[in-house]
N, C-alpha and C. Protein backbone atom coordinates (compact mmCIF):
# COMPACT_ATOMS: atom_id res chain seq x y z
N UNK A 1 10.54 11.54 3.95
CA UNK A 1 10.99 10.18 3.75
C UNK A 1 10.34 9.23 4.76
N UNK A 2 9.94 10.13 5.65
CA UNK A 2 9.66 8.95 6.92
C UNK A 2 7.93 8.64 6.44
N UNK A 3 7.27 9.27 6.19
CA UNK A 3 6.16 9.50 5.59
C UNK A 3 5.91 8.11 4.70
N UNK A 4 7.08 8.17 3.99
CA UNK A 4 6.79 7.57 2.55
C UNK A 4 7.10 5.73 3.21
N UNK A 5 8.07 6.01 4.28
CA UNK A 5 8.14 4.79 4.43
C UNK A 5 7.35 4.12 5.34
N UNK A 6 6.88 4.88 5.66
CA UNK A 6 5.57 4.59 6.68
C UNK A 6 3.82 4.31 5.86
N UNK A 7 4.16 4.71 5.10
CA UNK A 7 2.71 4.81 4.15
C UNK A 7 3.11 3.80 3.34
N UNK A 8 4.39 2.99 2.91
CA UNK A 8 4.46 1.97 2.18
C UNK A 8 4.61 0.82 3.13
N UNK A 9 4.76 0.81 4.04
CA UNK A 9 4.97 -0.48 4.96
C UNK A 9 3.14 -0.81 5.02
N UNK A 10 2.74 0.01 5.35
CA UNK A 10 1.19 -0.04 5.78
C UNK A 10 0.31 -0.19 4.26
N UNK A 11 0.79 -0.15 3.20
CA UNK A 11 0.11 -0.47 1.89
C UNK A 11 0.46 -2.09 1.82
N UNK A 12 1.94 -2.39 2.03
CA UNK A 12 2.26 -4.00 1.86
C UNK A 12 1.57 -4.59 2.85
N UNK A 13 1.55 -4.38 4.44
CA UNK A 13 0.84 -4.87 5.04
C UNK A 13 -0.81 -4.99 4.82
N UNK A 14 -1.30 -4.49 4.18
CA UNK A 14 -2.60 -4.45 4.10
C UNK A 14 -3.07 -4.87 3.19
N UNK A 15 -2.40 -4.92 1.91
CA UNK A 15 -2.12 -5.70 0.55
C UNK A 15 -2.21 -7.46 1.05
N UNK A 16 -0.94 -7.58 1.99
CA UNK A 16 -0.82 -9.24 2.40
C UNK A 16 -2.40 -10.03 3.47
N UNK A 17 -2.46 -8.72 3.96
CA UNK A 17 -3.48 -9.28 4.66
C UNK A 17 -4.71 -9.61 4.18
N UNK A 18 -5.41 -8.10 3.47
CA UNK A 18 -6.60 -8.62 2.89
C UNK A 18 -6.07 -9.42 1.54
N UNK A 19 -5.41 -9.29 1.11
CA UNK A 19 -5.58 -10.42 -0.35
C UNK A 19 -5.41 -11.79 0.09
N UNK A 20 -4.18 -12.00 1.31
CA UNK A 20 -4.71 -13.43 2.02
C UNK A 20 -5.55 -13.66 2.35
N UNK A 21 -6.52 -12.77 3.00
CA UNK A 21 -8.08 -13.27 3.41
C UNK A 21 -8.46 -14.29 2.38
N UNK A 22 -8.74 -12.89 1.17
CA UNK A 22 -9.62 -13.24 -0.39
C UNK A 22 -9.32 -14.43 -1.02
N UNK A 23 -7.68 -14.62 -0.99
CA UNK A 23 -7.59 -16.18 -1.61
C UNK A 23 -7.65 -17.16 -0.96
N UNK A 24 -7.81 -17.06 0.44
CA UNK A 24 -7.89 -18.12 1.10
C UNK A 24 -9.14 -18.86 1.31
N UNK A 25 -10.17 -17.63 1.99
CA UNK A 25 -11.64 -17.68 2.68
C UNK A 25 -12.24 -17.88 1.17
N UNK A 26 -12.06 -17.15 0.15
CA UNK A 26 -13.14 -17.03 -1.24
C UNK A 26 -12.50 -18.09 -2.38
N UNK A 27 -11.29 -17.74 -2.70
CA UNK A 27 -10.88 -18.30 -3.77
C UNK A 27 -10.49 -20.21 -3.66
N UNK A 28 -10.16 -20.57 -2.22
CA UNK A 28 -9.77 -21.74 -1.52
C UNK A 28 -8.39 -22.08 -1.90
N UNK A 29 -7.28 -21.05 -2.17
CA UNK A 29 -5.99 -21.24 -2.28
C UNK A 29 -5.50 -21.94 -0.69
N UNK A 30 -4.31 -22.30 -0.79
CA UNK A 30 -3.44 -23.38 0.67
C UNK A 30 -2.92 -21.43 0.85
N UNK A 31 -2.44 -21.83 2.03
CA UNK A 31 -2.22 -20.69 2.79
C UNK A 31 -0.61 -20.68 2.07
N UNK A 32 0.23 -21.98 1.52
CA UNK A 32 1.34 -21.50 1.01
C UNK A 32 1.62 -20.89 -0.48
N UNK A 33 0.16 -21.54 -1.14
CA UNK A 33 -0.14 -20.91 -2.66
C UNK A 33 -0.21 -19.02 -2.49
N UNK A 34 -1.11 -18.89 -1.42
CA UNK A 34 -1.53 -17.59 -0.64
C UNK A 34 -0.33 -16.41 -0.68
N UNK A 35 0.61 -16.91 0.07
CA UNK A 35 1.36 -16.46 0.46
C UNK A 35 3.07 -16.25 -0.44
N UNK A 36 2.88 -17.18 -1.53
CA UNK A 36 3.90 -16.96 -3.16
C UNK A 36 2.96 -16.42 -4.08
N UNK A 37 2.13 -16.09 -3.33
CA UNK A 37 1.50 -14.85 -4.89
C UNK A 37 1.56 -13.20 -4.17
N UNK A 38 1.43 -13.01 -2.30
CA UNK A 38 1.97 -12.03 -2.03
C UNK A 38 3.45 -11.86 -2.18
N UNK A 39 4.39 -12.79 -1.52
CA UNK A 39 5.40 -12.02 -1.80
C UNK A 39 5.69 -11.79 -3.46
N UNK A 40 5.23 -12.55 -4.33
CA UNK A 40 5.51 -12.05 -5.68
C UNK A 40 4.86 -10.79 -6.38
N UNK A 41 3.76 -10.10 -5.39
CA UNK A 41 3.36 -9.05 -5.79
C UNK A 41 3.92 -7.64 -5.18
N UNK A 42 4.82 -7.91 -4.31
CA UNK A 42 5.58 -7.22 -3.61
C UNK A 42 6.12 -5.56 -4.00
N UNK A 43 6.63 -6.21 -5.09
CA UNK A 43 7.19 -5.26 -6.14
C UNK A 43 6.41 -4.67 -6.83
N UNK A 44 5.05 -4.99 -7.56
CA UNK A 44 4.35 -4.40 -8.27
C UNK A 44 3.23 -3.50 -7.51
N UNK A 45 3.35 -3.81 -5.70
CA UNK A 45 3.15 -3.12 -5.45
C UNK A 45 3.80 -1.86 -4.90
N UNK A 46 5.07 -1.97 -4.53
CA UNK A 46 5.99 -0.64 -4.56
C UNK A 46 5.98 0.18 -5.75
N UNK A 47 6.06 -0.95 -6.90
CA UNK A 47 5.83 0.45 -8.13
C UNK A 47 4.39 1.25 -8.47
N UNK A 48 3.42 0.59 -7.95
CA UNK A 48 2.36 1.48 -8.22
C UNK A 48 1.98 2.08 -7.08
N UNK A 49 2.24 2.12 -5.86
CA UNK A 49 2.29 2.82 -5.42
C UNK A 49 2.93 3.88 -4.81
N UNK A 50 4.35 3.93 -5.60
CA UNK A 50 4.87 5.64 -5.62
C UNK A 50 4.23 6.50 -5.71
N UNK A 51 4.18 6.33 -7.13
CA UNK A 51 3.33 7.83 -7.74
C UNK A 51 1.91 7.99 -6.73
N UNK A 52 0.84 7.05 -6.39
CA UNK A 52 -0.09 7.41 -5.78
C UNK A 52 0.92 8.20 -4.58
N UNK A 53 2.02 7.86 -3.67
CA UNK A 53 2.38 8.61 -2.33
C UNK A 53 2.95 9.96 -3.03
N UNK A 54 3.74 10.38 -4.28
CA UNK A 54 4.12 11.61 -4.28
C UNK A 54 3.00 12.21 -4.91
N UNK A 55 2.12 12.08 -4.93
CA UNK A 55 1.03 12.71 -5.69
C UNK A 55 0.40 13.01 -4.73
N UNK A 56 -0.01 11.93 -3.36
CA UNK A 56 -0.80 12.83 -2.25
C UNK A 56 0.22 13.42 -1.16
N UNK A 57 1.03 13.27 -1.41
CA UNK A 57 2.41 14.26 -0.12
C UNK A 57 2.12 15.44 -0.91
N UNK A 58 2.30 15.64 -2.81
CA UNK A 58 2.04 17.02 -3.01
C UNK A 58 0.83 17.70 -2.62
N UNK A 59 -0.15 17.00 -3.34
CA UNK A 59 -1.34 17.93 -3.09
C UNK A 59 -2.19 18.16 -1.46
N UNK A 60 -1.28 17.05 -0.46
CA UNK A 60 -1.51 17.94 0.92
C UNK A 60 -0.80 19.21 1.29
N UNK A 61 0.92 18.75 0.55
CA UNK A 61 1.16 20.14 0.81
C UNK A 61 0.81 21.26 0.74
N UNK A 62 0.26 20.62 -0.53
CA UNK A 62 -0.05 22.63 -1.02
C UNK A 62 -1.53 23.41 -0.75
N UNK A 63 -2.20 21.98 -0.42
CA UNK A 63 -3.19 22.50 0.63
C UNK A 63 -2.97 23.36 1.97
N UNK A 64 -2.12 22.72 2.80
CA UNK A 64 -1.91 23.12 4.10
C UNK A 64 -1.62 24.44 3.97
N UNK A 65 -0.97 24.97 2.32
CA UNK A 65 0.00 26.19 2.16
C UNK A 65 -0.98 27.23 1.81
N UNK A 66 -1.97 26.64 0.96
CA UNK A 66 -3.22 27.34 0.86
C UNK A 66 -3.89 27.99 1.93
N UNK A 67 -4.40 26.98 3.03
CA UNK A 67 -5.15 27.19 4.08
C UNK A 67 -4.58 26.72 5.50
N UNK A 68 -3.33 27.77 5.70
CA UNK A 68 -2.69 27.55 7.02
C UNK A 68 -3.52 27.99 8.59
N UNK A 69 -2.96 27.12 9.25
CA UNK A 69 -3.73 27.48 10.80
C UNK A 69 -3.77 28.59 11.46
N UNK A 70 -4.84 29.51 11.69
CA UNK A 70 -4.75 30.85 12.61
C UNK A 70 -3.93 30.42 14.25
C-alpha cells in the first residue's frame, strides 16, 4: 500500500509539473487556465494509472521470486 501511494503521489506530481511546463512555455495557456485543466485531470489520472501500478507490483514480484538473492 505504501508503494502504491508513493508511486501515485509521484505520477500526479509529475503529471502537474511537466504538463504545466507544456501549456504554459508551448501552448501559451495563463498559469490559471494551466492549472484547471491539472486539477481536472486529476482523476483520470488515478484511474489510469492503477492498473499500470498493479501490473508492475505483480510482475516485479514474481520476478524477484524467480531470481532471488544468493
Amino acid at each position: 500500500m505504501r508503494r502504491y501511494l508513493a508511486d501515485t503521489r509521484a505520477m500526479i506530481i509529475f503529471s502537474i509539473v511537466c504538463g504545466a511546463f507544456i501549456e504554459i512555455v508551448i501552448a501559451g495557456l495563463s498559469f490559471d487556465q494551466s492549472m484547471r485543466i491539472r486539477l481536472s485531470a486529476i482523476p483520470v489520472i488515478l484511474f489510469a494509472g492503477d492498473p499500470t501500478e498493479v501490473t508492475e507490483i505483480g510482475y516485479l514480484s514474481s520476478q524477484m521470486e524467480r531470481f532471488p538473492d544468493n
